[in-house]
PDB file of N, CA and C in Angstrom:
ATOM      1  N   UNK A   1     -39.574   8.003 170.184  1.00  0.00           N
ATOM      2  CA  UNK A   1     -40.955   7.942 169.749  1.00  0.00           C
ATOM      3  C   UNK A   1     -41.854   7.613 170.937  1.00  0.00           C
ATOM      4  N   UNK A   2     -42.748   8.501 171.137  1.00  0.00           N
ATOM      5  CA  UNK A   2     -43.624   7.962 172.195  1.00  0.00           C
ATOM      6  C   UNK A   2     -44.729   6.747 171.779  1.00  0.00           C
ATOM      7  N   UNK A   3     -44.995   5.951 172.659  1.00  0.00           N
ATOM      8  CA  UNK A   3     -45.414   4.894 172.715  1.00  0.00           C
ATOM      9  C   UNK A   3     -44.969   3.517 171.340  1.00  0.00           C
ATOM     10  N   UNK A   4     -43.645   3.868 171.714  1.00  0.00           N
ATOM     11  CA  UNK A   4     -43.547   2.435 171.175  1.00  0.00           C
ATOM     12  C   UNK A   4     -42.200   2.079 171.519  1.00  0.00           C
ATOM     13  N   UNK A   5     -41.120   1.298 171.024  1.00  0.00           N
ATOM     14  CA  UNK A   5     -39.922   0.479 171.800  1.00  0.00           C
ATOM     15  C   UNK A   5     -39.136   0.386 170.491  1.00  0.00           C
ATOM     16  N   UNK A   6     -38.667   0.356 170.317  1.00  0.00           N
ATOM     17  CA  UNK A   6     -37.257   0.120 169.443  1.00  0.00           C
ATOM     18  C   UNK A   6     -36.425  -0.707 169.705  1.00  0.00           C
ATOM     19  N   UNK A   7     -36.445  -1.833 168.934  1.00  0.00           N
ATOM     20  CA  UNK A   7     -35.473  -3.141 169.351  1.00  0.00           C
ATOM     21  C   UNK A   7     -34.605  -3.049 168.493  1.00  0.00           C
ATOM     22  N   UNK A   8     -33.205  -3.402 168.659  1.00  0.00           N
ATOM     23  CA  UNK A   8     -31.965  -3.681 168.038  1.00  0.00           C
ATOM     24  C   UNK A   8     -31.217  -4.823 167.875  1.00  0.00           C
ATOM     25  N   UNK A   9     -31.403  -5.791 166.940  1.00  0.00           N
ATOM     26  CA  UNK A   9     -30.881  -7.026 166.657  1.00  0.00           C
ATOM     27  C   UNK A   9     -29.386  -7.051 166.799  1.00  0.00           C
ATOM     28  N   UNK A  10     -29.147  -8.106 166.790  1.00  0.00           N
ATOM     29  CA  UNK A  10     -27.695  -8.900 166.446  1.00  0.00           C
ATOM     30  C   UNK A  10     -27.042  -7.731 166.116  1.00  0.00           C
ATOM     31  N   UNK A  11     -27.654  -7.699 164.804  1.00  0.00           N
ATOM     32  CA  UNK A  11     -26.710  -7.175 163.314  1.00  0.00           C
ATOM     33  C   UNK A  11     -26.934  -5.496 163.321  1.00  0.00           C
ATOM     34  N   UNK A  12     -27.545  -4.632 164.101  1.00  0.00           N
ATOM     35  CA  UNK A  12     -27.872  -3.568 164.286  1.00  0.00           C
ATOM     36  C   UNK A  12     -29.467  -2.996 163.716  1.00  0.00           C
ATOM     37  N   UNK A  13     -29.845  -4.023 162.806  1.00  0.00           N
ATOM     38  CA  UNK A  13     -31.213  -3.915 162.614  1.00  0.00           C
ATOM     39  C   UNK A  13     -32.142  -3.126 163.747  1.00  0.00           C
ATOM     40  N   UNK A  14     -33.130  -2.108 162.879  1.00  0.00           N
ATOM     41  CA  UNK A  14     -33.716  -1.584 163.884  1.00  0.00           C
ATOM     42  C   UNK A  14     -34.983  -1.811 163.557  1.00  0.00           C
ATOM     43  N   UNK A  15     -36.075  -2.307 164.770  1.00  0.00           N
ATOM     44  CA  UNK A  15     -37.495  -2.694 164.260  1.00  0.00           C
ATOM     45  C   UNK A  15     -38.445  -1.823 165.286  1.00  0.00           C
ATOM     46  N   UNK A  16     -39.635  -1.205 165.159  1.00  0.00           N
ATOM     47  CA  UNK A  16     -40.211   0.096 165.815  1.00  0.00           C
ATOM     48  C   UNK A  16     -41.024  -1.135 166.433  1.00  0.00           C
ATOM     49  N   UNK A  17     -41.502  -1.778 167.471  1.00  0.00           N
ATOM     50  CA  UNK A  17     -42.646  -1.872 168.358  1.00  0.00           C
ATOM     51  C   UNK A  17     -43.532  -0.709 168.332  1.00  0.00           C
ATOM     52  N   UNK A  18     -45.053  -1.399 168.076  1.00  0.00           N
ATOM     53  CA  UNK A  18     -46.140  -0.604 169.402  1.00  0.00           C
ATOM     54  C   UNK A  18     -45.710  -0.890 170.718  1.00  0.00           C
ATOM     55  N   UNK A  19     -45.999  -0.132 171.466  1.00  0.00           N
ATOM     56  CA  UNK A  19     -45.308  -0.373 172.895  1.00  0.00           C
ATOM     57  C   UNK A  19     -47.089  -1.095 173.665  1.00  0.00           C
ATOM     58  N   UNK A  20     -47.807  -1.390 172.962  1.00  0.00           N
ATOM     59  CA  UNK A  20     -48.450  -2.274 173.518  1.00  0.00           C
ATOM     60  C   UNK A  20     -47.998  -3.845 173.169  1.00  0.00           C
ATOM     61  N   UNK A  21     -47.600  -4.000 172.194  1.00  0.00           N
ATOM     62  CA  UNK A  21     -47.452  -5.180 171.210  1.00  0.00           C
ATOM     63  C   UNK A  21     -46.276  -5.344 172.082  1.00  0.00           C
ATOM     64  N   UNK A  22     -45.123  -4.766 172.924  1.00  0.00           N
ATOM     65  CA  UNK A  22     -43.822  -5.058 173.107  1.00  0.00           C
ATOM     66  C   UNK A  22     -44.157  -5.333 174.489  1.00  0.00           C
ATOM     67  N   UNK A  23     -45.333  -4.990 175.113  1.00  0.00           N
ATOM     68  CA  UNK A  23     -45.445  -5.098 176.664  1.00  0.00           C
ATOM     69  C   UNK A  23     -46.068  -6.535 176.757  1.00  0.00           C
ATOM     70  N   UNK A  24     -46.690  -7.381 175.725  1.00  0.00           N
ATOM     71  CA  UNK A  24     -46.675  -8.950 175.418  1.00  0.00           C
ATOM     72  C   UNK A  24     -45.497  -9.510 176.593  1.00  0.00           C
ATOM     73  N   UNK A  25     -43.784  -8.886 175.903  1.00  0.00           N
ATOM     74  CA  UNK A  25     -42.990  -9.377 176.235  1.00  0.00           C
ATOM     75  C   UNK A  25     -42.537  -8.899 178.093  1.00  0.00           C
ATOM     76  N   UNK A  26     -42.667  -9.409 178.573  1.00  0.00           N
ATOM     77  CA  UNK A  26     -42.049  -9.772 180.221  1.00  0.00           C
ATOM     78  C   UNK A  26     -41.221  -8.848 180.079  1.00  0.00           C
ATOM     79  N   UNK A  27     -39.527  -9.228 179.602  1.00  0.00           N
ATOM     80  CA  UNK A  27     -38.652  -8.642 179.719  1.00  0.00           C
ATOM     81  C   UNK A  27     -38.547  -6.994 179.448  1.00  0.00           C
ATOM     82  N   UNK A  28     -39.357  -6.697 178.098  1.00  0.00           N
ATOM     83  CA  UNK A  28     -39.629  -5.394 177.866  1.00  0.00           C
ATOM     84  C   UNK A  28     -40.725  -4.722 178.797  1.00  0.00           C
ATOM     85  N   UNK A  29     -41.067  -5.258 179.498  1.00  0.00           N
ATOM     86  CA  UNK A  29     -42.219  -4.654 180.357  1.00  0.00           C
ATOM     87  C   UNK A  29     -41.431  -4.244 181.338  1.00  0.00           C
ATOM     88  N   UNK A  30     -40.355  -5.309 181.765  1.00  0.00           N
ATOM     89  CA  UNK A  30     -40.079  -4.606 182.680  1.00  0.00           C
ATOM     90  C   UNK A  30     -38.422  -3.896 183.074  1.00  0.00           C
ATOM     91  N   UNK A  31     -38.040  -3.716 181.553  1.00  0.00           N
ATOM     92  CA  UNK A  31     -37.406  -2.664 181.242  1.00  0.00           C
ATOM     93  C   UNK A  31     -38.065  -1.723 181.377  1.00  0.00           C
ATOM     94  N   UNK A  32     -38.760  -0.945 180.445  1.00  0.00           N
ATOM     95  CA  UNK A  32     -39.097  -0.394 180.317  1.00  0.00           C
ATOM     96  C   UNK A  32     -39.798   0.519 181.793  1.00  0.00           C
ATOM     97  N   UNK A  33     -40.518  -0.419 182.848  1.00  0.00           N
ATOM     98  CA  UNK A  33     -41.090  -0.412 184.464  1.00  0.00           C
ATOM     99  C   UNK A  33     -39.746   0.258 185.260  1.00  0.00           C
ATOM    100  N   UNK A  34     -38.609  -0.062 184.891  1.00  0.00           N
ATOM    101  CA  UNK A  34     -37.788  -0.195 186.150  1.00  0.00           C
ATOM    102  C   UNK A  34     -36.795   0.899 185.530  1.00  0.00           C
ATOM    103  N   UNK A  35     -36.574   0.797 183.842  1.00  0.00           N
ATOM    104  CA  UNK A  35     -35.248   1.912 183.991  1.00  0.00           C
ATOM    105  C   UNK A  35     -36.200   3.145 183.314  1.00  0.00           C
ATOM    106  N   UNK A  36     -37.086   2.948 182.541  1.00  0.00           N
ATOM    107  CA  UNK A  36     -37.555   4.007 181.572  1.00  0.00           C
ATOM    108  C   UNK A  36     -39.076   4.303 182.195  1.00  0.00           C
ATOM    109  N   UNK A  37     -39.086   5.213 183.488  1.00  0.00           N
ATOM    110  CA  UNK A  37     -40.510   5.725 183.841  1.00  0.00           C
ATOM    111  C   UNK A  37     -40.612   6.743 183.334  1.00  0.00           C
ATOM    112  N   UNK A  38     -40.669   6.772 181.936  1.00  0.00           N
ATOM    113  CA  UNK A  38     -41.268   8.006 181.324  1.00  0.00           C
ATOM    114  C   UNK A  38     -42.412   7.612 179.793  1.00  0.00           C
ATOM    115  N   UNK A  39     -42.894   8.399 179.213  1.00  0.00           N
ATOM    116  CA  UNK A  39     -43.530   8.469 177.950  1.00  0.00           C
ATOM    117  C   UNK A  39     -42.617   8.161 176.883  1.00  0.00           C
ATOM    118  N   UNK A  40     -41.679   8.391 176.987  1.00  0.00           N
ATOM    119  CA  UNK A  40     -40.394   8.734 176.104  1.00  0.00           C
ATOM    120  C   UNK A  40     -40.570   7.261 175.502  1.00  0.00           C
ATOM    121  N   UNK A  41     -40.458   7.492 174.148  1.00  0.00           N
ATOM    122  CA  UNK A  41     -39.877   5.873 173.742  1.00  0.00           C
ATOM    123  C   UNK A  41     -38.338   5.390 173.986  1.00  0.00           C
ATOM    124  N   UNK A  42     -38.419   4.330 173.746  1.00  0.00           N
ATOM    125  CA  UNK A  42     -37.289   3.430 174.413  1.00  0.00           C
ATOM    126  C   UNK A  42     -36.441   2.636 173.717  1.00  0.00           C
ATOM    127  N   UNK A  43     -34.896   2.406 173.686  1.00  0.00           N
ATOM    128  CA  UNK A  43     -34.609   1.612 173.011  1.00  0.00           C
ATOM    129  C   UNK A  43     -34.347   0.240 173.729  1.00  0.00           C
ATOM    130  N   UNK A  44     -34.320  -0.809 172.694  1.00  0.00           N
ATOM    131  CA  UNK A  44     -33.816  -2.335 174.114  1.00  0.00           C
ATOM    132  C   UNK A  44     -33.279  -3.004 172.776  1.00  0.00           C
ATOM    133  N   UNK A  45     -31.832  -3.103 173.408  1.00  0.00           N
ATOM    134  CA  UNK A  45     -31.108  -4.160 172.255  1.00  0.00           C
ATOM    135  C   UNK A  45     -31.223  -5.827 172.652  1.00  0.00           C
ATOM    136  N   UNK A  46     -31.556  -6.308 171.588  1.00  0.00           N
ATOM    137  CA  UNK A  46     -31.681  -7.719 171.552  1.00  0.00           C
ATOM    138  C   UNK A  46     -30.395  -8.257 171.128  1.00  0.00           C
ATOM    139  N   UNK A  47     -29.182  -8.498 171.616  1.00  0.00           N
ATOM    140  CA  UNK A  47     -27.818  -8.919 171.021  1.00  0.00           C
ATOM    141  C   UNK A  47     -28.061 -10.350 170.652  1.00  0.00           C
ATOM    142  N   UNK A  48     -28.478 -10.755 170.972  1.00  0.00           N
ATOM    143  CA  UNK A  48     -28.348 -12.153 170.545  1.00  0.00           C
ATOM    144  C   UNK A  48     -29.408 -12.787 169.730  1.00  0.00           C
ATOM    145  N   UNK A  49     -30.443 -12.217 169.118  1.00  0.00           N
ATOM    146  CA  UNK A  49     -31.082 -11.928 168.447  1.00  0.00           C
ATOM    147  C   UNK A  49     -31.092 -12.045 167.263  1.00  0.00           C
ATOM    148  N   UNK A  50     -31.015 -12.094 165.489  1.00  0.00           N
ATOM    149  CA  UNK A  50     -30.835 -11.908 164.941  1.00  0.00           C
ATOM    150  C   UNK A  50     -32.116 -11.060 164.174  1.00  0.00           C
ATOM    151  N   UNK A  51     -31.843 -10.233 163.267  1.00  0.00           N
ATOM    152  CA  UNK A  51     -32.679  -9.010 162.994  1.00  0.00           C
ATOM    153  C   UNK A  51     -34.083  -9.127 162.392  1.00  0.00           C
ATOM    154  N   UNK A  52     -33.798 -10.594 160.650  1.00  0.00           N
ATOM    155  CA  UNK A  52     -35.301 -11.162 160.777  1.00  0.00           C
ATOM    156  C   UNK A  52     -36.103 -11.929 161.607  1.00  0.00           C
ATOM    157  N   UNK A  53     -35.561 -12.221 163.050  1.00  0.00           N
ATOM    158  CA  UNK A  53     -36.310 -13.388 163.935  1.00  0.00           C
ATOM    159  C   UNK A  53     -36.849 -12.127 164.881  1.00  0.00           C
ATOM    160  N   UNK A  54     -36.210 -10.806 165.065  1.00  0.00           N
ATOM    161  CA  UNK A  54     -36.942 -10.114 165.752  1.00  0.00           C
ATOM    162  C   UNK A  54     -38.775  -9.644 165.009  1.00  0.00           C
ATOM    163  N   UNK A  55     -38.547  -9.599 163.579  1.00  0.00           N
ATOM    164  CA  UNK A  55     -38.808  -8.823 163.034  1.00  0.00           C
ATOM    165  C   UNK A  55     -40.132 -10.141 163.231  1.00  0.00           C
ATOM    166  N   UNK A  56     -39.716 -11.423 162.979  1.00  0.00           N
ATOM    167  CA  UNK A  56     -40.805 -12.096 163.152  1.00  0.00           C
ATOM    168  C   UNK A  56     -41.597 -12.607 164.651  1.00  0.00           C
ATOM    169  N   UNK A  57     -40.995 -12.415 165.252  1.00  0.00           N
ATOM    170  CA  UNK A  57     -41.360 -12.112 166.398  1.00  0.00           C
ATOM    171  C   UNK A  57     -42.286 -11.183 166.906  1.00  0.00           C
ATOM    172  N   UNK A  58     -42.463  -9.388 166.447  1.00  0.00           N
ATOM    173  CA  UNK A  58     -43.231  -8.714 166.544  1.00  0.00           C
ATOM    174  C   UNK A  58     -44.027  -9.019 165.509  1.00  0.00           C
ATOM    175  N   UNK A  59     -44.228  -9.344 164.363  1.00  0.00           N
ATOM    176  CA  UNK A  59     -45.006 -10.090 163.590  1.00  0.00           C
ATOM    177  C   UNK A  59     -46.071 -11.228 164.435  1.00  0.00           C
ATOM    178  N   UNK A  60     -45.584 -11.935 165.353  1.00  0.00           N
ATOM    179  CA  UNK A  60     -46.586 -12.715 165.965  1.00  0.00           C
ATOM    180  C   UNK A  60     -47.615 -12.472 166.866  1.00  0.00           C
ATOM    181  N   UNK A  61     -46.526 -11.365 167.613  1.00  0.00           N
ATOM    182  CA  UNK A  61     -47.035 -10.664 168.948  1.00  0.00           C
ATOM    183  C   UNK A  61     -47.822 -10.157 167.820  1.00  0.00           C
ATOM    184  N   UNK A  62     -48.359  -9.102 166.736  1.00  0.00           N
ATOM    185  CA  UNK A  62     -49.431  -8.266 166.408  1.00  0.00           C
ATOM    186  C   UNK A  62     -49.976  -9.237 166.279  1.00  0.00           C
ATOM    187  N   UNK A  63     -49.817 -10.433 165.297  1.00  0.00           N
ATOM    188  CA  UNK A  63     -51.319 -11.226 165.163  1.00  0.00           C
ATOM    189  C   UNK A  63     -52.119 -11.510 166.183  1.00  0.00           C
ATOM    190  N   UNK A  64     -51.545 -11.809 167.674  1.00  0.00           N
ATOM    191  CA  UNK A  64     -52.167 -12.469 168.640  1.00  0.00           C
ATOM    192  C   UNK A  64     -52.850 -11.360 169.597  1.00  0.00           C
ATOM    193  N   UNK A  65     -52.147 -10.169 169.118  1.00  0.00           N
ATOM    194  CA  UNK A  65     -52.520  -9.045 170.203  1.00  0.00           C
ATOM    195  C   UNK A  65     -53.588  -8.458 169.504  1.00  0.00           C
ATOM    196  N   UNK A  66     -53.813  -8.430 168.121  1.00  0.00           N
ATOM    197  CA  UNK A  66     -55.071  -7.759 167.456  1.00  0.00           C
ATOM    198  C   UNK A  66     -55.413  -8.988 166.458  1.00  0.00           C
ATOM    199  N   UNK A  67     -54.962 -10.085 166.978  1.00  0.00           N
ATOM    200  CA  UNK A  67     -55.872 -11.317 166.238  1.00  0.00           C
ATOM    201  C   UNK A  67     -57.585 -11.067 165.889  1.00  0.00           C
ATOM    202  N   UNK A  68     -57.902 -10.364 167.243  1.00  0.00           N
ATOM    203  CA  UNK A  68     -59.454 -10.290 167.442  1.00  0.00           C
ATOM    204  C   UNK A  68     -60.327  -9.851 165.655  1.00  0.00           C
ATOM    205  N   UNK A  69     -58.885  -8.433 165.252  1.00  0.00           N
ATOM    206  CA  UNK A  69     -59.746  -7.582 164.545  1.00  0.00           C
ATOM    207  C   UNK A  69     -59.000  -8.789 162.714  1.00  0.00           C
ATOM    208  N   UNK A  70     -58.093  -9.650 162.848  1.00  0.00           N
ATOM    209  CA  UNK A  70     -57.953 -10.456 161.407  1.00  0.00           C
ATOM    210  C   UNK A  70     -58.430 -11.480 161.679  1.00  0.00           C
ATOM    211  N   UNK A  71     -58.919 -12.310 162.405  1.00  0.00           N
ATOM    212  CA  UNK A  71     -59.191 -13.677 162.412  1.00  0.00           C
ATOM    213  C   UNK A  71     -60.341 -13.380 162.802  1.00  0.00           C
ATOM    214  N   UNK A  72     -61.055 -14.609 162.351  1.00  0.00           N
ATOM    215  CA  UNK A  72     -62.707 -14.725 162.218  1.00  0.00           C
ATOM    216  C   UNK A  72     -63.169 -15.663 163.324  1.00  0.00           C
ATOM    217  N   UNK A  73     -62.093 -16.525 163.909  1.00  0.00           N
ATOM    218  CA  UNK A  73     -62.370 -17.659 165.010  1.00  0.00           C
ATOM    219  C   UNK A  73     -60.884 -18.064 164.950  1.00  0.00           C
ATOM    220  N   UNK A  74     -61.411 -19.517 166.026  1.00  0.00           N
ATOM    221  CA  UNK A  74     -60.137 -20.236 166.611  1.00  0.00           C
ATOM    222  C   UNK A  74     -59.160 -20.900 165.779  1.00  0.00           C
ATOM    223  N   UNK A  75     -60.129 -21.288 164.754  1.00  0.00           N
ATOM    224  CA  UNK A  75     -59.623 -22.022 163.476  1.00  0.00           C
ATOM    225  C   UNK A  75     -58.537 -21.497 162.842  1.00  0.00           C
ATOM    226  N   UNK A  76     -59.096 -20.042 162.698  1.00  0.00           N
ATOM    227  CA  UNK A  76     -57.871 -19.056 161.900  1.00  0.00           C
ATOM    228  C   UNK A  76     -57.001 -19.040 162.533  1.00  0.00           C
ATOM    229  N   UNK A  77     -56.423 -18.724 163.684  1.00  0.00           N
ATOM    230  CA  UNK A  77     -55.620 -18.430 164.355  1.00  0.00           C
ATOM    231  C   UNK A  77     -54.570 -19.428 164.432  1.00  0.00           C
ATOM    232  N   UNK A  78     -55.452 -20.958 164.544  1.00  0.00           N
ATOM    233  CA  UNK A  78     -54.419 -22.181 164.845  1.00  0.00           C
ATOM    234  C   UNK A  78     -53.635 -21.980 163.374  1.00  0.00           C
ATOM    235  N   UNK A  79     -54.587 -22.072 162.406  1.00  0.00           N
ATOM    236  CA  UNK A  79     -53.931 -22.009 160.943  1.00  0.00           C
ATOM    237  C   UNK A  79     -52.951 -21.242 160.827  1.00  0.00           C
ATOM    238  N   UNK A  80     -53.032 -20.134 161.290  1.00  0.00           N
ATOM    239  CA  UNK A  80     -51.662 -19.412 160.733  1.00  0.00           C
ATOM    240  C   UNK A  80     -50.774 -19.456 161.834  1.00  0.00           C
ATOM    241  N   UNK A  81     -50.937 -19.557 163.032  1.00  0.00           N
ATOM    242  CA  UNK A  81     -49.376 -20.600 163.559  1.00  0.00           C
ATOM    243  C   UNK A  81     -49.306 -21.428 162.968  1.00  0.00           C
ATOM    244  N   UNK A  82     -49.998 -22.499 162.480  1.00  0.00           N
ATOM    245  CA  UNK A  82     -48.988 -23.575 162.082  1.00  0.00           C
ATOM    246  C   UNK A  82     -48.385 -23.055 161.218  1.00  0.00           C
ATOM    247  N   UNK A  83     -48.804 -22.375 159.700  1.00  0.00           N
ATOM    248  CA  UNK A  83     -48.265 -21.372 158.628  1.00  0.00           C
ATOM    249  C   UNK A  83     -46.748 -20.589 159.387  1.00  0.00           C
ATOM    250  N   UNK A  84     -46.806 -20.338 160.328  1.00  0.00           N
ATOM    251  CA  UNK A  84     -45.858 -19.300 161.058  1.00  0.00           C
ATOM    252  C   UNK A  84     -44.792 -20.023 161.396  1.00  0.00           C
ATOM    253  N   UNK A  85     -44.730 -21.411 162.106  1.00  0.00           N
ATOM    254  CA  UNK A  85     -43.663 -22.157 162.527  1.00  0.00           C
ATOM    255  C   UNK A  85     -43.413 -22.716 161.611  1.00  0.00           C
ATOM    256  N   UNK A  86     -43.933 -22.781 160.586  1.00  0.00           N
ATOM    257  CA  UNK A  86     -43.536 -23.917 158.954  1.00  0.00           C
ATOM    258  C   UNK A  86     -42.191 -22.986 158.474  1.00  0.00           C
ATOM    259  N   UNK A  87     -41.025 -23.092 159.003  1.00  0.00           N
ATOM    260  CA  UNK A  87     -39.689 -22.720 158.415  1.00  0.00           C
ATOM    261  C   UNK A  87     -39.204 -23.646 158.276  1.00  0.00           C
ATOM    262  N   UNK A  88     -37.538 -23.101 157.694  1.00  0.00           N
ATOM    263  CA  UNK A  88     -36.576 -24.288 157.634  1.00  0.00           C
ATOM    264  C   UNK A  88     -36.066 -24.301 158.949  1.00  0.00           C
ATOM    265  N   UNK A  89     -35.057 -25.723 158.804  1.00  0.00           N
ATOM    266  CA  UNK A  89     -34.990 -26.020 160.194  1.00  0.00           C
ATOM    267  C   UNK A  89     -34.149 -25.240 161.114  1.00  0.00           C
ATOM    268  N   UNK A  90     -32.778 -24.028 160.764  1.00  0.00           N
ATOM    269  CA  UNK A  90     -32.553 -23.057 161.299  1.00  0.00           C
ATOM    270  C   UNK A  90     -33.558 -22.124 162.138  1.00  0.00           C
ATOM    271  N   UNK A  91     -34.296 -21.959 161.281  1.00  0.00           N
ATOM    272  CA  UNK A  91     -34.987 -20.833 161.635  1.00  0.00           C
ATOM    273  C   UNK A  91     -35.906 -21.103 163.048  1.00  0.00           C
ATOM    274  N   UNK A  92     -37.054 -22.001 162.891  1.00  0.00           N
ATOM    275  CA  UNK A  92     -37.123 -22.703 164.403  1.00  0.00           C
ATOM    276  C   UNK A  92     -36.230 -22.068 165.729  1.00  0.00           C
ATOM    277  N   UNK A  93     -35.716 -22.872 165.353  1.00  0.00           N
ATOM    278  CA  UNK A  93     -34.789 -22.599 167.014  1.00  0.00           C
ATOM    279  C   UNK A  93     -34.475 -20.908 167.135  1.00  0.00           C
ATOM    280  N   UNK A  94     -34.251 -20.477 165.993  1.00  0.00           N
ATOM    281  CA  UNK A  94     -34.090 -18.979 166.359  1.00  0.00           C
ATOM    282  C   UNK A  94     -35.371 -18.378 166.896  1.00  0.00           C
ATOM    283  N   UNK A  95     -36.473 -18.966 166.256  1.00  0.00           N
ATOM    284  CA  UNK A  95     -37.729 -18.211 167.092  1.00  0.00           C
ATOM    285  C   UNK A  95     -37.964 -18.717 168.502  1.00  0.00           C
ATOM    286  N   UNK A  96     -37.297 -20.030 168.665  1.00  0.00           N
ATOM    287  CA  UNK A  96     -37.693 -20.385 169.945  1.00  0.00           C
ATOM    288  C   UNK A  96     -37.006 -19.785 170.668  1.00  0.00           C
ATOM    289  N   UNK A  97     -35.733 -19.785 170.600  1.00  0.00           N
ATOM    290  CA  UNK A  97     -34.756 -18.543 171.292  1.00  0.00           C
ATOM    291  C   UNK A  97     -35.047 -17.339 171.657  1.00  0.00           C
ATOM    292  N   UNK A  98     -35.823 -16.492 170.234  1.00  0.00           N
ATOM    293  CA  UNK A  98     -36.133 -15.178 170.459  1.00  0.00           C
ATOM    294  C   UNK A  98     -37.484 -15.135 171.852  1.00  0.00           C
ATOM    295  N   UNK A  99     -38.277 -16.144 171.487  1.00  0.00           N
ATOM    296  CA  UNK A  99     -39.612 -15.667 171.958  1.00  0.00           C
ATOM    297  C   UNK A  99     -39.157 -15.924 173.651  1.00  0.00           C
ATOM    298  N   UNK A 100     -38.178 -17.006 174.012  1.00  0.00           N
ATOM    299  CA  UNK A 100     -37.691 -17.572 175.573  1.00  0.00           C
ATOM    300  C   UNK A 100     -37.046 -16.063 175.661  1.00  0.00           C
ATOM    301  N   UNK A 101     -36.288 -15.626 175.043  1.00  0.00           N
ATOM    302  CA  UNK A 101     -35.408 -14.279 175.402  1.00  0.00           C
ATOM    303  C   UNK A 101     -36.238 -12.888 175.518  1.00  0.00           C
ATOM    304  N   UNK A 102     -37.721 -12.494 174.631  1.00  0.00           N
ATOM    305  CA  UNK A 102     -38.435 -11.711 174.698  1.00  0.00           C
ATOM    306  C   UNK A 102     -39.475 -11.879 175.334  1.00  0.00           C
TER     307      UNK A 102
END
């Protein structure tokens, strides 16, 4: 698919990135920079990953990357991180994992 990234969880889960929303991430930037100089979309497996923490993961990256056009101010924004990190206590560390790894 052109312009966007295809990540592959743990479990084989497959989740479509905008390939703007995925260039957030360092690591995919510079995959994508160094092995994939083309238009072509891309795949990048996340092994260690698990498939809903990816899934929430690009979930964050859109809010923050087009926050501009859902949130009304600063207020909103803090609000729904806190809303966003309010899991159980598994889950946490998997996002902290994902987001250090992406």
């Amino acid at each position: 698919m052109v312009g966007s990234i295809l990540l592959k969880s743990s479990k084989g889960y497959s989740y479509v990135a905008n390939e703007e929303i995925s260039f957030l991430s360092e690591m995919i930037r510079d995959h994508k920079l160094t092995k994939h100089n083309s238009n072509m979309g891309i795949e990048i497996r996340v092994p260690k990953v698990e498939g809903e923490v990816v899934a929430e993961v690009i979930k964050f990256c859109e809010m923050h990357a087009f926050g501009t056009f859902v949130f009304k101010d600063e207020n909103e924004i803090k609000k729904w991180d806190s809303e966003f990190v309010n899991v159980d206590d598994p889950t946490l560390p998997a996002l902290d994992f994902a987001a250090e790894f992406l």
